[in-house]
Protein backbone atom coordinates (compact mmCIF):
# COMPACT_ATOMS: atom_id res chain seq x y z
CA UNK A 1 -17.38 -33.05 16.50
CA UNK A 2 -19.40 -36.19 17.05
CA UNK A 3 -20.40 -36.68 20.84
CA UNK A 4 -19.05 -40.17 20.70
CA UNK A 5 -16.11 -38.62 19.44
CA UNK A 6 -15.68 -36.81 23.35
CA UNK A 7 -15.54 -40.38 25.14
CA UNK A 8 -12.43 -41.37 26.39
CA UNK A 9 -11.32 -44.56 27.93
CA UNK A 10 -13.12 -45.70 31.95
CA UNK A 11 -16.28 -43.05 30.77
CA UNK A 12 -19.45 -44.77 31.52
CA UNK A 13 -22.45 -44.52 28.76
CA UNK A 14 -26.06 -45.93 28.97
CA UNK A 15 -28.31 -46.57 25.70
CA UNK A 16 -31.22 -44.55 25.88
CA UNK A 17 -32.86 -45.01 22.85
CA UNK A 18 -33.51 -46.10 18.99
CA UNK A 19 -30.17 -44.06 17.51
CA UNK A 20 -31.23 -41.72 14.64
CA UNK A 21 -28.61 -42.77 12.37
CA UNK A 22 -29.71 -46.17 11.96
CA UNK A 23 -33.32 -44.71 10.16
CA UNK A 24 -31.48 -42.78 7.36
CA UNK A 25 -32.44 -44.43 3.89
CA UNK A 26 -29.76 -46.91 2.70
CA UNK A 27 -27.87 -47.41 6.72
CA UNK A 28 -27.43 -51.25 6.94
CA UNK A 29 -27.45 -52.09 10.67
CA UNK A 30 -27.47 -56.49 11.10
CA UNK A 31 -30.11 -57.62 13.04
CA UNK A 32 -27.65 -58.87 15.22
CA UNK A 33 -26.75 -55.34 16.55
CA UNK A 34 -30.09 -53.81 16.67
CA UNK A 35 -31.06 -56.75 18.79
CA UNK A 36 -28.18 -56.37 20.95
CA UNK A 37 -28.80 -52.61 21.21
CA UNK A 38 -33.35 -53.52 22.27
CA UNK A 39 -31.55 -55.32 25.16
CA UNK A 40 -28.93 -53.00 26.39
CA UNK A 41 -31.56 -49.71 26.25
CA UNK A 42 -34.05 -52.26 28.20
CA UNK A 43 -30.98 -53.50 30.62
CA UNK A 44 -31.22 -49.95 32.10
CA UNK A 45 -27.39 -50.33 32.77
CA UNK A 46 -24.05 -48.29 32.15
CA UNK A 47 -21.38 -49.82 30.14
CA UNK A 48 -17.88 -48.61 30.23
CA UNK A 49 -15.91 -47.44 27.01
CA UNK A 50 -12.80 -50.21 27.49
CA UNK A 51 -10.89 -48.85 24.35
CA UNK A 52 -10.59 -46.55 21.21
CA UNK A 53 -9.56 -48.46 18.39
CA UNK A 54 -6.86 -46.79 16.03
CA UNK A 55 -9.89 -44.36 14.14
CA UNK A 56 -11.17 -43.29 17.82
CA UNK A 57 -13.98 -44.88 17.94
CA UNK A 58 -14.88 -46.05 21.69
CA UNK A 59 -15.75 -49.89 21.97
CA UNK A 60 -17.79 -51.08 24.93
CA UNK A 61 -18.07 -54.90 26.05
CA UNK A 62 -20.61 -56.65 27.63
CA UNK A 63 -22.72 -60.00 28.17
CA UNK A 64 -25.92 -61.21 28.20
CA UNK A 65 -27.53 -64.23 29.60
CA UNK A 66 -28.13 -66.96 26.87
CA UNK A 67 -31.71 -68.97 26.38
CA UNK A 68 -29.53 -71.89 27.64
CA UNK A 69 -28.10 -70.50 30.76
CA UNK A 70 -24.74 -69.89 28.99
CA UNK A 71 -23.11 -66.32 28.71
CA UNK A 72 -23.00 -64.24 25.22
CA UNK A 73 -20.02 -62.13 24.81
CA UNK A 74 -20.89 -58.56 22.51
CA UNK A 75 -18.55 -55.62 21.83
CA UNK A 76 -20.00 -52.60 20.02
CA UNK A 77 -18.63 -49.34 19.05
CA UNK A 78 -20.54 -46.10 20.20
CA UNK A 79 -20.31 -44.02 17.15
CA UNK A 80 -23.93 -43.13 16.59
CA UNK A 81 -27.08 -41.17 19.22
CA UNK A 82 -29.22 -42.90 21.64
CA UNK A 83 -26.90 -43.22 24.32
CA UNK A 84 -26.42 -40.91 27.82
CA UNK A 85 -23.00 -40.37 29.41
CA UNK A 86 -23.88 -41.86 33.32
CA UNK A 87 -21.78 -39.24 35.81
CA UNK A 88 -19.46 -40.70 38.04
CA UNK A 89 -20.39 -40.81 41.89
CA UNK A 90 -18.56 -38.38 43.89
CA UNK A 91 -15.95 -39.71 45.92
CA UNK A 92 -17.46 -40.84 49.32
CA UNK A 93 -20.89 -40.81 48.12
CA UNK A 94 -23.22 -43.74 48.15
CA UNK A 95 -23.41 -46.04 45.50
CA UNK A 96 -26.52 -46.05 43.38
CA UNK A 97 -28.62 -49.41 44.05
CA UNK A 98 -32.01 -48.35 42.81
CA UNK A 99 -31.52 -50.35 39.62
């Protein structure tokens, strides 16, 4: 089994890195994504998985500030490497703010 293939719904997952996958000879990957992916790894920040579509795969949403001020919504599935599951705080504890 996959990792991705673990995540379930409300888990929270942070890119780490340049996934594997996307080196292998012949893998298209659009620009699009592999830009979106250099900003999320340099973000620093969790995303939650929001869904699994109907083949399991977990989806994440989130935005990113547009050169003209504006807001750019991106949804990506998780099924390749370079991502970290982030731990949920314990209840009571205090929240992490060193970001």
């Amino acid at each position: 089994m996959e990792a991705w293939q673990g995540l379930r719904v409300g888990d929270r997952v942070r890119p780490v890195g340049w996934p594997a996958e996307w080196d292998r000879p012949g893998y298209h990957l659009p620009a699009e994504t592999a830009e979106l992916w250099r900003v999320l790894v340099a973000r620093r920040r969790p995303l939650r998985i929001y869904e699994l579509d109907d083949r399991g795969a977990p989806w994440v949403r989130c935005r990113i500030r547009a050169a003209g001020g504006g807001w750019e919504h991106h949804f990506l599935a998780i099924t390749h490497g370079g991502w970290a599951r982030v731990a949920e705080a314990e209840p009571g504890a205090a929240p992490d703010t060193a970001r």
